[in-house]
PDB file of N, CA and C in Angstrom:
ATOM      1  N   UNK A   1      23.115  -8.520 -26.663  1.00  0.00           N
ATOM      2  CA  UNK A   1      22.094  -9.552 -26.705  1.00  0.00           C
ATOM      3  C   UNK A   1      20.755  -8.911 -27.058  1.00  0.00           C
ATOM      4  N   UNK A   2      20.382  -9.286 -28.430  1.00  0.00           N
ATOM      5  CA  UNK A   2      19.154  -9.065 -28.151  1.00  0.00           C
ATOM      6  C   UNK A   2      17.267  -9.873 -27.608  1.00  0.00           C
ATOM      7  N   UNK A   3      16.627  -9.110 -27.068  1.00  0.00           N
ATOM      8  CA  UNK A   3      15.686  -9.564 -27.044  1.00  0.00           C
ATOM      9  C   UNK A   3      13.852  -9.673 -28.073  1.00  0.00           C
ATOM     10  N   UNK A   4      13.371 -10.075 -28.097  1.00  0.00           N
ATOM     11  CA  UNK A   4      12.423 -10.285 -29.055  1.00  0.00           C
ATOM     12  C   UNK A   4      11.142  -9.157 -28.633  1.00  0.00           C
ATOM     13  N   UNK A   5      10.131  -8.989 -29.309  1.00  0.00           N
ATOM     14  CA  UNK A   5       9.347  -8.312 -28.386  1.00  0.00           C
ATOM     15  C   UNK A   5       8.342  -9.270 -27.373  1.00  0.00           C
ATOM     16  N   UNK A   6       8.139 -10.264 -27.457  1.00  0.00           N
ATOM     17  CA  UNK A   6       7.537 -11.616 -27.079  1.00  0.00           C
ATOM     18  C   UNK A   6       8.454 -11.433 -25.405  1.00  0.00           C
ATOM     19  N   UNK A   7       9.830 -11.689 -25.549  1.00  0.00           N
ATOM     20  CA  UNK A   7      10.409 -11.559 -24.375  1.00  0.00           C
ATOM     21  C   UNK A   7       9.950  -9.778 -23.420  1.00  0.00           C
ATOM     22  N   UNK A   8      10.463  -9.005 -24.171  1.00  0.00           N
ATOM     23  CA  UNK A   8       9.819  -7.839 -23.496  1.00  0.00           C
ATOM     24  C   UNK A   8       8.783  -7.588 -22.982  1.00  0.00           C
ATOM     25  N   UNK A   9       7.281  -7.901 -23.257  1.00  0.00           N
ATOM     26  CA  UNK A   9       6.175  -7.947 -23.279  1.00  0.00           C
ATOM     27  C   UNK A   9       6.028  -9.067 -22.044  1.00  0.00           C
ATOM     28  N   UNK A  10       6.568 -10.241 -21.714  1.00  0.00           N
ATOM     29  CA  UNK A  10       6.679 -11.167 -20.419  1.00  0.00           C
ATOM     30  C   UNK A  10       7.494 -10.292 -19.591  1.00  0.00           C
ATOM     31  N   UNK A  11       8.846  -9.265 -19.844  1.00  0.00           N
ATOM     32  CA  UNK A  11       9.507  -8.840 -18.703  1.00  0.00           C
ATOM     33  C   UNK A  11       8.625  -7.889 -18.280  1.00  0.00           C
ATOM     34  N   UNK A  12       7.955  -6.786 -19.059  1.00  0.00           N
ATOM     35  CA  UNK A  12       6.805  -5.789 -18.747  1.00  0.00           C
ATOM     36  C   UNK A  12       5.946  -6.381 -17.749  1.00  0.00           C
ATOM     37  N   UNK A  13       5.044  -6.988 -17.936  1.00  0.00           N
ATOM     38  CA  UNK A  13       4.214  -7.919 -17.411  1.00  0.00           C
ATOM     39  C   UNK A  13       4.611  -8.010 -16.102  1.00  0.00           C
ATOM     40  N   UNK A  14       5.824  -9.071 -16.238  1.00  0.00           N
ATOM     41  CA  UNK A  14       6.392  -9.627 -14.502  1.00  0.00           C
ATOM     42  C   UNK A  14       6.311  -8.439 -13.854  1.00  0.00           C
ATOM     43  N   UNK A  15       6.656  -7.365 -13.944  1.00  0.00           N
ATOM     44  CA  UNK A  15       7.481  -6.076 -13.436  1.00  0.00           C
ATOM     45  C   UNK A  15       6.202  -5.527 -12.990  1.00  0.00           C
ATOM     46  N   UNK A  16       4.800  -5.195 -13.794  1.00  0.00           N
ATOM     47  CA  UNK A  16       3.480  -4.639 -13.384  1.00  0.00           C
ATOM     48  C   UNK A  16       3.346  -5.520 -12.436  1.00  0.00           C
ATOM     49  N   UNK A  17       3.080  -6.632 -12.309  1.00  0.00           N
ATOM     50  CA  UNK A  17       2.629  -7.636 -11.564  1.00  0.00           C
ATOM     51  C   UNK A  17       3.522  -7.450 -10.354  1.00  0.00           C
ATOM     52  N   UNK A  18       4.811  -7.223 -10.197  1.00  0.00           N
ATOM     53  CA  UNK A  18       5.013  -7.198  -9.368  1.00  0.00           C
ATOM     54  C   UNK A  18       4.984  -5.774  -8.406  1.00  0.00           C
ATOM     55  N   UNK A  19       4.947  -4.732  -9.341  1.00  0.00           N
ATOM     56  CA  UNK A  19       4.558  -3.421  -8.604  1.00  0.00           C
ATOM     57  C   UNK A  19       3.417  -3.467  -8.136  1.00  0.00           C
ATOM     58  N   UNK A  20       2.301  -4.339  -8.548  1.00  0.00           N
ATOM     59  CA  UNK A  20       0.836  -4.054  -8.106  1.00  0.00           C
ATOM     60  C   UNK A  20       0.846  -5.354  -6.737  1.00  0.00           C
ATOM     61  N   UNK A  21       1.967  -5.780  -6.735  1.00  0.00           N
ATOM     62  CA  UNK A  21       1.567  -6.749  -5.612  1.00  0.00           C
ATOM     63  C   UNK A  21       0.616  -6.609  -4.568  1.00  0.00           C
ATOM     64  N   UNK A  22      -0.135  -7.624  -4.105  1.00  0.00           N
ATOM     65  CA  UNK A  22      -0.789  -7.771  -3.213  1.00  0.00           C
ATOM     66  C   UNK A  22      -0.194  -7.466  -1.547  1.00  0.00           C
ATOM     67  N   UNK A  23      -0.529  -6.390  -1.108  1.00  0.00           N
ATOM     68  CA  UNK A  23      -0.093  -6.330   0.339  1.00  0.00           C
ATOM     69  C   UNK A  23      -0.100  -8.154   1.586  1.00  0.00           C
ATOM     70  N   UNK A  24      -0.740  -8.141   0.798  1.00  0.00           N
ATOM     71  CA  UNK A  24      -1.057  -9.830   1.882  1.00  0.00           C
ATOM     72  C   UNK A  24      -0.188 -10.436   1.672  1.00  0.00           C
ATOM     73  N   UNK A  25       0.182 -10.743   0.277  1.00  0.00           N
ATOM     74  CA  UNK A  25       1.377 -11.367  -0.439  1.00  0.00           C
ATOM     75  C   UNK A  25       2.775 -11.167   0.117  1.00  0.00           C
ATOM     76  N   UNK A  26       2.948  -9.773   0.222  1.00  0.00           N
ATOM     77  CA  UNK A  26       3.910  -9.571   0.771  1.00  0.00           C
ATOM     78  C   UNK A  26       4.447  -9.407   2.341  1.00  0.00           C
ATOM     79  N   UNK A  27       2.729  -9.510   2.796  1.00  0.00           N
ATOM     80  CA  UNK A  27       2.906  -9.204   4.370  1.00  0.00           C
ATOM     81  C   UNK A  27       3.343 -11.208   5.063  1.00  0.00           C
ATOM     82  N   UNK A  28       2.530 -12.361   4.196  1.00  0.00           N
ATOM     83  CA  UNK A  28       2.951 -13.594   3.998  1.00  0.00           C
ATOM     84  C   UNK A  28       4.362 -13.555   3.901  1.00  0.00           C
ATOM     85  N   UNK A  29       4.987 -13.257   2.663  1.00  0.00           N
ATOM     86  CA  UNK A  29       6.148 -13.530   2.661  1.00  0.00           C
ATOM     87  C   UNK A  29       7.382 -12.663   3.916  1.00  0.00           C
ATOM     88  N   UNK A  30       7.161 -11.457   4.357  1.00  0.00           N
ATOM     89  CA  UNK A  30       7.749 -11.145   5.441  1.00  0.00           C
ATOM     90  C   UNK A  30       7.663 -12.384   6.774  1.00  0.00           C
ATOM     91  N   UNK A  31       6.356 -12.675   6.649  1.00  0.00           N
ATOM     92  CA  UNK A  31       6.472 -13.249   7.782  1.00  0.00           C
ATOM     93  C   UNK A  31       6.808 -14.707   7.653  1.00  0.00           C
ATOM     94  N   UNK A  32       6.883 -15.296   6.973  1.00  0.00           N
ATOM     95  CA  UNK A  32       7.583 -16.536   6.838  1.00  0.00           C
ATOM     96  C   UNK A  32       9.250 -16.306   6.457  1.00  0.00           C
ATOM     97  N   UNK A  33       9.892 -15.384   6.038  1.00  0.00           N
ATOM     98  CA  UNK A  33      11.224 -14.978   5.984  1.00  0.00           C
ATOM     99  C   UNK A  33      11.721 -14.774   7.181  1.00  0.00           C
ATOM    100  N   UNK A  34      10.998 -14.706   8.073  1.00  0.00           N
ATOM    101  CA  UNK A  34      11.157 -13.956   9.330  1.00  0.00           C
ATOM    102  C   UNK A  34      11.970 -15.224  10.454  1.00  0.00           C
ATOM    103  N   UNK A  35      11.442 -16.427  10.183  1.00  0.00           N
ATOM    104  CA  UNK A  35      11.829 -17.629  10.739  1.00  0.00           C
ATOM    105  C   UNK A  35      12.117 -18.731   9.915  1.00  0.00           C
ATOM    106  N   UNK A  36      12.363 -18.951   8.494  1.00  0.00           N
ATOM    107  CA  UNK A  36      12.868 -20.197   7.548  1.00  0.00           C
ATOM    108  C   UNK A  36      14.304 -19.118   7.450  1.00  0.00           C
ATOM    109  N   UNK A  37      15.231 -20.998   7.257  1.00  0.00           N
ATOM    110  CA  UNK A  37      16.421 -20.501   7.158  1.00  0.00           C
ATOM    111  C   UNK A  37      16.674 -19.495   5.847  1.00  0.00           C
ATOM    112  N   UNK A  38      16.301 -20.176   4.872  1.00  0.00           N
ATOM    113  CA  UNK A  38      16.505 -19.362   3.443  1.00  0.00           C
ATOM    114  C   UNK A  38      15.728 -18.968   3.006  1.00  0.00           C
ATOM    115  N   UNK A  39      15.650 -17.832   2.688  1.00  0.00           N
ATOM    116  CA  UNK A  39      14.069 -16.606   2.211  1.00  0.00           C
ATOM    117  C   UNK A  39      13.601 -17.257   0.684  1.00  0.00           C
ATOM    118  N   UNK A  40      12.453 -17.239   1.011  1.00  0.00           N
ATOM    119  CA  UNK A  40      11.242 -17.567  -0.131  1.00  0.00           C
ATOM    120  C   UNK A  40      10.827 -16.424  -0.781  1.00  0.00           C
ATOM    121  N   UNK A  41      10.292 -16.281  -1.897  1.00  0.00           N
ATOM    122  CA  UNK A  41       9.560 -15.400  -2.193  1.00  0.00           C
ATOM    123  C   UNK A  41       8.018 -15.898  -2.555  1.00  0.00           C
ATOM    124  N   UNK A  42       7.205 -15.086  -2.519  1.00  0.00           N
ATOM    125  CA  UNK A  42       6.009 -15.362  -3.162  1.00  0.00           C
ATOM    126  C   UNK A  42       5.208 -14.350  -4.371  1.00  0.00           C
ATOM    127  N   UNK A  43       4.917 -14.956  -5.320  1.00  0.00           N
ATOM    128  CA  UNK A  43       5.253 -14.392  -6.609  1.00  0.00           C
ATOM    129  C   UNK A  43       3.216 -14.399  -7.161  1.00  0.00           C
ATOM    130  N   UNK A  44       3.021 -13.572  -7.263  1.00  0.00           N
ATOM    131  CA  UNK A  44       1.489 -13.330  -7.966  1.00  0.00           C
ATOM    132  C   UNK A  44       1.130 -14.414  -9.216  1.00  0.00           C
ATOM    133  N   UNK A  45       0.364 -15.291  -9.527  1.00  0.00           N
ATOM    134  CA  UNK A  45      -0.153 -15.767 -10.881  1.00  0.00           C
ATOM    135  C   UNK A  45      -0.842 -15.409 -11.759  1.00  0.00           C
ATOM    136  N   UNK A  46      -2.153 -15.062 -10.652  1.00  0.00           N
ATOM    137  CA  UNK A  46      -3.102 -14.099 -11.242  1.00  0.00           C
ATOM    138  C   UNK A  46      -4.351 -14.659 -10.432  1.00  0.00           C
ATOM    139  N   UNK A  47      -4.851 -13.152 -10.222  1.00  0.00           N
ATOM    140  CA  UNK A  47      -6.261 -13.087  -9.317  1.00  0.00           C
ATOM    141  C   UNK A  47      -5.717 -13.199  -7.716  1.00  0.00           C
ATOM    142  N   UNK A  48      -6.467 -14.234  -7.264  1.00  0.00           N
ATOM    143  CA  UNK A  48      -5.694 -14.537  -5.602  1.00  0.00           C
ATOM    144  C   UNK A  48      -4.576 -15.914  -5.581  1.00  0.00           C
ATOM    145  N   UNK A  49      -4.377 -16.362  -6.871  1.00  0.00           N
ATOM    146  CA  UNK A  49      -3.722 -17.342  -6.880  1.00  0.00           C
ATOM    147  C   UNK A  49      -2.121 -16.804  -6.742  1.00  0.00           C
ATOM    148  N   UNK A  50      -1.425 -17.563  -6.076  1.00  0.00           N
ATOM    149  CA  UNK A  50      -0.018 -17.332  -6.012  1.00  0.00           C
ATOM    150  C   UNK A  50       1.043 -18.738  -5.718  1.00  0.00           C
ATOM    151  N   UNK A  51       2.117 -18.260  -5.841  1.00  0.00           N
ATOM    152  CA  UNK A  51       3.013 -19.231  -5.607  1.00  0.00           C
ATOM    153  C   UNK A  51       4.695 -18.785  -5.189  1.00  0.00           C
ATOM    154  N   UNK A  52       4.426 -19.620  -3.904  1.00  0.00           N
ATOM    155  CA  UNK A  52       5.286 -19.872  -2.711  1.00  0.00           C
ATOM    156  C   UNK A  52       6.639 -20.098  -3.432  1.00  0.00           C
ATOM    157  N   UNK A  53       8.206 -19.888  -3.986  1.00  0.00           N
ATOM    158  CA  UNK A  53       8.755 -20.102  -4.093  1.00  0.00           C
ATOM    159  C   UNK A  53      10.122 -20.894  -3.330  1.00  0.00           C
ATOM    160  N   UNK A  54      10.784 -21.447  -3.817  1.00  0.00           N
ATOM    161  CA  UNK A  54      12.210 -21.386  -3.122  1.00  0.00           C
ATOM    162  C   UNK A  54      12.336 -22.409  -1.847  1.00  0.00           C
ATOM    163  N   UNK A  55      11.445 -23.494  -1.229  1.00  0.00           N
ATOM    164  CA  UNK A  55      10.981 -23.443   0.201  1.00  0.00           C
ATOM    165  C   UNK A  55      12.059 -25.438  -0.414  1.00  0.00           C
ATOM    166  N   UNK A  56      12.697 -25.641   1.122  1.00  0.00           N
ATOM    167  CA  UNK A  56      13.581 -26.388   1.370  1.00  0.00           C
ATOM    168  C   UNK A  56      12.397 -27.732   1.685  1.00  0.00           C
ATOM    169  N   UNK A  57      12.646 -28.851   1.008  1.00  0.00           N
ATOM    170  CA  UNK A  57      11.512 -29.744   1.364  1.00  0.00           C
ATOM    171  C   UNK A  57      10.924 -30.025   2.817  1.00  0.00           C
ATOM    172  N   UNK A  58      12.017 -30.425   3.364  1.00  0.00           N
ATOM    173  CA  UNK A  58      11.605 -30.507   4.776  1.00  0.00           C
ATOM    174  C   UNK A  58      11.132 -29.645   5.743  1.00  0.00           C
ATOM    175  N   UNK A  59      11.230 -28.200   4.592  1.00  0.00           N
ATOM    176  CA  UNK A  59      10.259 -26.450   5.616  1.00  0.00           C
ATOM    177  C   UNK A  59       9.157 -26.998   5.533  1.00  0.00           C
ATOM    178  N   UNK A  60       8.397 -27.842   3.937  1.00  0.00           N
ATOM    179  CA  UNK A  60       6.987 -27.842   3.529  1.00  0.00           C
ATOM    180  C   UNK A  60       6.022 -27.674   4.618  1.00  0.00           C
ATOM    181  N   UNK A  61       5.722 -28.645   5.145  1.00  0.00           N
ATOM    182  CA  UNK A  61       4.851 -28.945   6.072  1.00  0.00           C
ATOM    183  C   UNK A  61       4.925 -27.375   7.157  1.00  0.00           C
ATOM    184  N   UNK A  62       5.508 -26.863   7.920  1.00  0.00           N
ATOM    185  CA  UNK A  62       5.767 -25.731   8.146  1.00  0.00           C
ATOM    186  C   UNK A  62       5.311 -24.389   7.451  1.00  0.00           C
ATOM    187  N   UNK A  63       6.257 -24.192   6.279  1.00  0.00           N
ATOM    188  CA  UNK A  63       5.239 -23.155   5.304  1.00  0.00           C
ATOM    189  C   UNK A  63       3.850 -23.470   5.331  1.00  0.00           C
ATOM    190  N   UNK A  64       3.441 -24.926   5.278  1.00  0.00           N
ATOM    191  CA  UNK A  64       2.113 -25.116   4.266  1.00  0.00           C
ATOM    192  C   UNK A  64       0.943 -24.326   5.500  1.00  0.00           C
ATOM    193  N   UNK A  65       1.637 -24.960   6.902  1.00  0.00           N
ATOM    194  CA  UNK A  65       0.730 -24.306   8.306  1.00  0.00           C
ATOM    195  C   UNK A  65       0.562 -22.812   8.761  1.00  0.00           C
ATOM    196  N   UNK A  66       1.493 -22.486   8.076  1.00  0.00           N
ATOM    197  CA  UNK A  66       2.110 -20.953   7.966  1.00  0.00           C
ATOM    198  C   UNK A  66       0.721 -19.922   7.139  1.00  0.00           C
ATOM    199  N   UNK A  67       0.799 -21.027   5.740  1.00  0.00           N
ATOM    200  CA  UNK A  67      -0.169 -20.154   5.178  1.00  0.00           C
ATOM    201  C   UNK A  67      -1.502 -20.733   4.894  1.00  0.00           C
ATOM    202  N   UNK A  68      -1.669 -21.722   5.876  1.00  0.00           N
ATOM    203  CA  UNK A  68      -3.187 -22.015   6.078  1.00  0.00           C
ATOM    204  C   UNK A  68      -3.425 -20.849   7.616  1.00  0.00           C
ATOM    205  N   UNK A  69      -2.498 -20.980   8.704  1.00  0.00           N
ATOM    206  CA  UNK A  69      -2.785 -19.890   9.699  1.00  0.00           C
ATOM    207  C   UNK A  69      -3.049 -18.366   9.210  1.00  0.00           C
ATOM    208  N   UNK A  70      -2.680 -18.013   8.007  1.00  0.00           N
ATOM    209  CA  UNK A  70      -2.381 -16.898   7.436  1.00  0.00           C
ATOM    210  C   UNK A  70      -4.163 -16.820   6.670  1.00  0.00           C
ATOM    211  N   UNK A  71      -4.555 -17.641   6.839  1.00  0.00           N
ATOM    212  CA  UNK A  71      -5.965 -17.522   5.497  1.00  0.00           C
ATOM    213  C   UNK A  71      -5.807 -18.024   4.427  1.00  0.00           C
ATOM    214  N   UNK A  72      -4.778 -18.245   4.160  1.00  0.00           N
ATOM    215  CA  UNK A  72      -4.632 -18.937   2.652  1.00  0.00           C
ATOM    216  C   UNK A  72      -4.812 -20.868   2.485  1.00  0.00           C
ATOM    217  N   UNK A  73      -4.940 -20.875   1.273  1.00  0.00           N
ATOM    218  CA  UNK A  73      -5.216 -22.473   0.577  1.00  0.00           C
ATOM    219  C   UNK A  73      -4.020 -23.106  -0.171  1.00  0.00           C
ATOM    220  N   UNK A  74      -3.475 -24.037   0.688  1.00  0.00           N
ATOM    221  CA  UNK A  74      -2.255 -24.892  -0.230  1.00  0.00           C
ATOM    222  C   UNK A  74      -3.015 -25.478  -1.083  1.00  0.00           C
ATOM    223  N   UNK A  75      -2.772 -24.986  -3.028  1.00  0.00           N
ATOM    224  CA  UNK A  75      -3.779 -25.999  -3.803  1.00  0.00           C
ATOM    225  C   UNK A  75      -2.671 -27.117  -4.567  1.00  0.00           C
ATOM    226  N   UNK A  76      -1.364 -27.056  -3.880  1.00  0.00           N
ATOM    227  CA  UNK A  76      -0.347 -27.622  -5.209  1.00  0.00           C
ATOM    228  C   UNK A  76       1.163 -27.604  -4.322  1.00  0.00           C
ATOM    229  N   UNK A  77       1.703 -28.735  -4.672  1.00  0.00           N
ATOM    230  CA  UNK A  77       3.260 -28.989  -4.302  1.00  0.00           C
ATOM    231  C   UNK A  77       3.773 -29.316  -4.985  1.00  0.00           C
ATOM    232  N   UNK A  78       4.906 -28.023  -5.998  1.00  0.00           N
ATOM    233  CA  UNK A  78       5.976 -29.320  -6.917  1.00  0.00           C
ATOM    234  C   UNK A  78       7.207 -28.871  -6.128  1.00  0.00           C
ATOM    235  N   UNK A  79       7.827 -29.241  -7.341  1.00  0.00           N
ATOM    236  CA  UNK A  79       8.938 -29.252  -7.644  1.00  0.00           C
ATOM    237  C   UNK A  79       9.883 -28.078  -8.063  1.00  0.00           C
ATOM    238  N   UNK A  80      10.460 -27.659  -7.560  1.00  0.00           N
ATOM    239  CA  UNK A  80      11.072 -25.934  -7.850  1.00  0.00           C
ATOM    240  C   UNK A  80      11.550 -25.898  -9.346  1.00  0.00           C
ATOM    241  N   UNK A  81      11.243 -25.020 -10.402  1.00  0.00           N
ATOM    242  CA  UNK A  81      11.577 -25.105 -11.537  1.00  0.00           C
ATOM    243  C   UNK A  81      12.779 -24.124 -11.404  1.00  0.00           C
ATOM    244  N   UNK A  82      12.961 -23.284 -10.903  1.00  0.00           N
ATOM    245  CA  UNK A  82      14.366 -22.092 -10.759  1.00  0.00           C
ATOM    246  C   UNK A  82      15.173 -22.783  -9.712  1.00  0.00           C
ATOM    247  N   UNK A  83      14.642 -23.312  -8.373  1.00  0.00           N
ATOM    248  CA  UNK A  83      15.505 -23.573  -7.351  1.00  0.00           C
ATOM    249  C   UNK A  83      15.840 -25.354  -7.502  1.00  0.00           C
ATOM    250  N   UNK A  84      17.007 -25.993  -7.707  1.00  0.00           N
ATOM    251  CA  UNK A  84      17.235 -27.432  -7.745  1.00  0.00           C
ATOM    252  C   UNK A  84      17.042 -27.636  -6.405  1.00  0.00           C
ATOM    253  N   UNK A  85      16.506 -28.667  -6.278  1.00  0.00           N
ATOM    254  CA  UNK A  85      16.230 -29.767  -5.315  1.00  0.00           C
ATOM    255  C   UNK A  85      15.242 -28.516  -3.972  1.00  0.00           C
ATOM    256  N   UNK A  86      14.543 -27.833  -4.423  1.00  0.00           N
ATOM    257  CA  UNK A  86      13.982 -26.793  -3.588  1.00  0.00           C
ATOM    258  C   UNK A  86      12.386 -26.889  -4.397  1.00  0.00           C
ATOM    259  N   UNK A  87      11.188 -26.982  -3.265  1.00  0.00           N
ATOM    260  CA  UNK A  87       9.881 -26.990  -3.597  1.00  0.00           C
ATOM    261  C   UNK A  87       8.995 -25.861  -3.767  1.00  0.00           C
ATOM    262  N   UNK A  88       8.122 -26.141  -4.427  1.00  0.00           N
ATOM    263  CA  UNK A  88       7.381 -24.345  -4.746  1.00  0.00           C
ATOM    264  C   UNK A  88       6.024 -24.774  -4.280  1.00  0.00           C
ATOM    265  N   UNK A  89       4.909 -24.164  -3.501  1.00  0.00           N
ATOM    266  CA  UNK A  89       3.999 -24.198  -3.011  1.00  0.00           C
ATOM    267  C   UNK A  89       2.558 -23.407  -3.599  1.00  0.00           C
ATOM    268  N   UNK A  90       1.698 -24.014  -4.405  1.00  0.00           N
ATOM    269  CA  UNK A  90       0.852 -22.805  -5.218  1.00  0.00           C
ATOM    270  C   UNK A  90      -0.688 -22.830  -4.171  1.00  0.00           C
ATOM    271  N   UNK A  91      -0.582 -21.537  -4.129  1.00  0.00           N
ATOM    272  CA  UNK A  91      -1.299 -20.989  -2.944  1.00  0.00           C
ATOM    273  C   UNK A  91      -2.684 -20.267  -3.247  1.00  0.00           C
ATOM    274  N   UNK A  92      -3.677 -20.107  -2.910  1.00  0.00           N
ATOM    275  CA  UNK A  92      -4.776 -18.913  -3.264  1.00  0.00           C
ATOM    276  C   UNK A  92      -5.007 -18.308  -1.476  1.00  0.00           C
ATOM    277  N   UNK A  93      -4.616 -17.159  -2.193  1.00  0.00           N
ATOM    278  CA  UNK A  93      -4.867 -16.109  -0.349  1.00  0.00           C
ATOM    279  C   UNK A  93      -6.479 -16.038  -0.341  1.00  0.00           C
ATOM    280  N   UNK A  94      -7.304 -16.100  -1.189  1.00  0.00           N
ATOM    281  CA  UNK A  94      -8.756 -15.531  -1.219  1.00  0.00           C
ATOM    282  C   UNK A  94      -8.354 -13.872  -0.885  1.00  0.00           C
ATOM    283  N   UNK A  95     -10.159 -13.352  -0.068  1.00  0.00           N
ATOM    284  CA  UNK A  95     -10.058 -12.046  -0.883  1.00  0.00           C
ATOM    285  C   UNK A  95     -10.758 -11.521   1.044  1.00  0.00           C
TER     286      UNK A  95
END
């Protein structure tokens, strides 16, 4: 299979982004894995903006208290684009 350089250049990217993760980011997502049944991830956008993955509708309200107790800002609720029938939460931790 090949890939394009367009695709490479997005897998590069994801991969920096995710080595440079934000300690908060990840110290958030430990601790909400820690007690939801099925682990979330939380994934960098850019700057302090992020987004909550994977989260079971009826966790919402739960996560959302999770990471307002945490310092962070629920700015957005959809719809999981990777996970079916699972909600994604877009978040800004600030600084």
């Amino acid at each position: 299979m090949k890939i394009t350089k367009r695709q490479l250049r997005r897998i590069i990217t994801e991969e920096l982004a995710n080595e440079q993760a934000d300690p908060r980011a990840m110290e958030l997502e430990t601790l909400i894995n820690s007690w939801i049944p099925r682990p979330i991830t939380v994934e960098l956008v850019r700057g302090t903006a992020y987004t909550v993955k994977g989260i079971e509708p009826a966790m919402v309200p739960e996560v959302t208290e999770e990471v307002e107790d945490f310092g962070g800002t629920v700015r957005a609720e959809t719809t999981s684009s990777t996970s079916p029938g699972r909600k994604d939460l877009n978040i800004d931790l600030g600084r």
